[in-house]
Protein backbone atom coordinates (compact mmCIF):
# COMPACT_ATOMS: atom_id res chain seq x y z
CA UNK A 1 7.45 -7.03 -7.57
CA UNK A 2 4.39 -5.07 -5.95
CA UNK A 3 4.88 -2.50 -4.42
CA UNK A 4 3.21 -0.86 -1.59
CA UNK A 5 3.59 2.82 -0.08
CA UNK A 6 1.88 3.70 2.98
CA UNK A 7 2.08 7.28 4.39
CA UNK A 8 -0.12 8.54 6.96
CA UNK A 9 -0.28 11.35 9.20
CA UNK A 10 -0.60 8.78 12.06
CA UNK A 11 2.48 7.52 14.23
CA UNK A 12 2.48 3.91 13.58
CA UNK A 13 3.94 2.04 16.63
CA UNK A 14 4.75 -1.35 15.24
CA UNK A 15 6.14 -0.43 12.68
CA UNK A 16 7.58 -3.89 12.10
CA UNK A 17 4.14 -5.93 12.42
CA UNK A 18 2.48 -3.22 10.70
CA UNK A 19 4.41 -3.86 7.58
CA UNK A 20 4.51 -7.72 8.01
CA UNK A 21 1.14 -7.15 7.51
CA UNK A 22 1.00 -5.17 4.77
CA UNK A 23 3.05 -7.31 2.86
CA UNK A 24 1.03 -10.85 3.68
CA UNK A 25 -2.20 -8.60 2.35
CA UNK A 26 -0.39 -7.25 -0.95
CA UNK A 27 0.71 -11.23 -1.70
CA UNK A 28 -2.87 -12.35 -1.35
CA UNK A 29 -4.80 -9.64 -3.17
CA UNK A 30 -2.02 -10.11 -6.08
CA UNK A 31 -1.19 -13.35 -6.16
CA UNK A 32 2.66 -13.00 -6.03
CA UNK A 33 4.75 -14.84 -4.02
CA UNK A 34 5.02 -12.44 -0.53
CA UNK A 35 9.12 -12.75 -1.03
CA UNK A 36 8.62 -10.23 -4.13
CA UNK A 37 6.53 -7.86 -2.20
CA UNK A 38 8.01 -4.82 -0.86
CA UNK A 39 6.54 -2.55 1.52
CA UNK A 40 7.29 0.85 2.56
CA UNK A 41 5.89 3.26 5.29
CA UNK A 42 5.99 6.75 5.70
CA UNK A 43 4.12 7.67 9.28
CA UNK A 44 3.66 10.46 11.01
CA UNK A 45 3.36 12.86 7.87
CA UNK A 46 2.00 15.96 7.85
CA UNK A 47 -1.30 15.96 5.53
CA UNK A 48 -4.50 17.51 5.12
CA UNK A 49 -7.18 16.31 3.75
CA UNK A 50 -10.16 17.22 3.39
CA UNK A 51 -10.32 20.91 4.69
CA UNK A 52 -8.74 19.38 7.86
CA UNK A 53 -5.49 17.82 9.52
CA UNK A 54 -7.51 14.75 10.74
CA UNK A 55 -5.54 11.42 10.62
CA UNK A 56 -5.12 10.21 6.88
CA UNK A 57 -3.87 8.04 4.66
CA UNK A 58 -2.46 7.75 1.11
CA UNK A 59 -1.69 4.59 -0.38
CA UNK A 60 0.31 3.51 -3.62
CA UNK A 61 0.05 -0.14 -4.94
CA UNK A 62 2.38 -0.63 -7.55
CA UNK A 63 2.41 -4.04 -9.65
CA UNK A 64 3.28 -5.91 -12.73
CA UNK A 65 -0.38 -7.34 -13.54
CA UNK A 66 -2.39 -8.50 -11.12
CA UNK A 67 -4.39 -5.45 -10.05
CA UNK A 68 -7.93 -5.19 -9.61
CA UNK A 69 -8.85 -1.89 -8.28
CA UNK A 70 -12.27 -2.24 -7.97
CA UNK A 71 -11.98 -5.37 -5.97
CA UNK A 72 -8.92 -4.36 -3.90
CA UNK A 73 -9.98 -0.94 -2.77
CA UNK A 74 -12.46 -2.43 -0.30
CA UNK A 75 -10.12 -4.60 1.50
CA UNK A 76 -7.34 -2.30 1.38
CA UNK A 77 -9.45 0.31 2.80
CA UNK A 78 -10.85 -1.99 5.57
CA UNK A 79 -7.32 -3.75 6.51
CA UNK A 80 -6.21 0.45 6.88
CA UNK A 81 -8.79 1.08 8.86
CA UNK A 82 -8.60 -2.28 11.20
CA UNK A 83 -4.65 -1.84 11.47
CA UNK A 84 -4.40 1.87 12.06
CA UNK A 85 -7.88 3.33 12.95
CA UNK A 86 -8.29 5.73 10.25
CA UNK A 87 -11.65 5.57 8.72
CA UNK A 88 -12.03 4.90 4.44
CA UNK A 89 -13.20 8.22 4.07
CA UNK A 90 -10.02 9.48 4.90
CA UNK A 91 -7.60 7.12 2.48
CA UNK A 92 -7.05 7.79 -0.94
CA UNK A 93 -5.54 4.64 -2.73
CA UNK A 94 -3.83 5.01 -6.25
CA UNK A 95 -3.24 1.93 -8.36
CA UNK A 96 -0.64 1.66 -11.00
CA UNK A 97 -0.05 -1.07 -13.16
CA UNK A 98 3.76 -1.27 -14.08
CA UNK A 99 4.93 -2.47 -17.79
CA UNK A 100 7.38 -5.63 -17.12
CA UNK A 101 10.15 -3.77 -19.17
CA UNK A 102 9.90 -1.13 -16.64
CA UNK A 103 10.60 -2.90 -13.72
CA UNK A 104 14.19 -4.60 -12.58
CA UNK A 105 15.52 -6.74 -10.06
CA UNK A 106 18.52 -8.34 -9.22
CA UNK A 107 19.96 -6.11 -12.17
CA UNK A 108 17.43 -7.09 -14.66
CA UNK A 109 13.66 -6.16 -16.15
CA UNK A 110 11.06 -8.50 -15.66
CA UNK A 111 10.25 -7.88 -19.24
């Protein structure tokens, strides 16, 4: 059920790893089981940030529970900057806690 949106102004080459990646994080810092977490990437978006087209970064974690965004935004930040190259000061993370009865699967709410 979390959900992660990357989109960066960056091309990301592998793609696939890249979001293999992404996922194994989002399971860990959540605690969910990684089969429930989806990822999706938007690269090679145009953005500007900052007064300047620079490479950057927005990111949207989406989850039933299990966020802790004063914890998380480290790591997230970090794992961006390892994986892609762009530096912390140029990603902008959003958290965004979801009520169960809000969120379906499989035809159904969680809640």
């Amino acid at each position: 059920m979390p959900l992660l949106t990357v989109s960066t102004s960056i091309e990301i080459n592998e793609k696939k790893l890249f979001l293999k990646n992404c996922s194994q994080l989002v399971s860990k810092l959540t605690n969910k089981p990684e089969q429930y977490v989806m990822v999706r990437l938007f690269d090679q978006t145009p953005m500007y940030f900052n007064m300047d087209h620079s490479p950057s970064c927005f990111i949207d974690l989406k989850s039933i529970g299990s966020l802790n965004p004063p914890e998380m935004s480290k790591e997230i930040s970090t794992f961006i900057s390892n994986q892609i190259g762009i530096p912390a000061k140029s990603v902008y993370i959003c958290f965004e806690d979801i009520n169960a009865s809000n969120w379906s699967w499989n035809g159904k709410t969680f809640g």
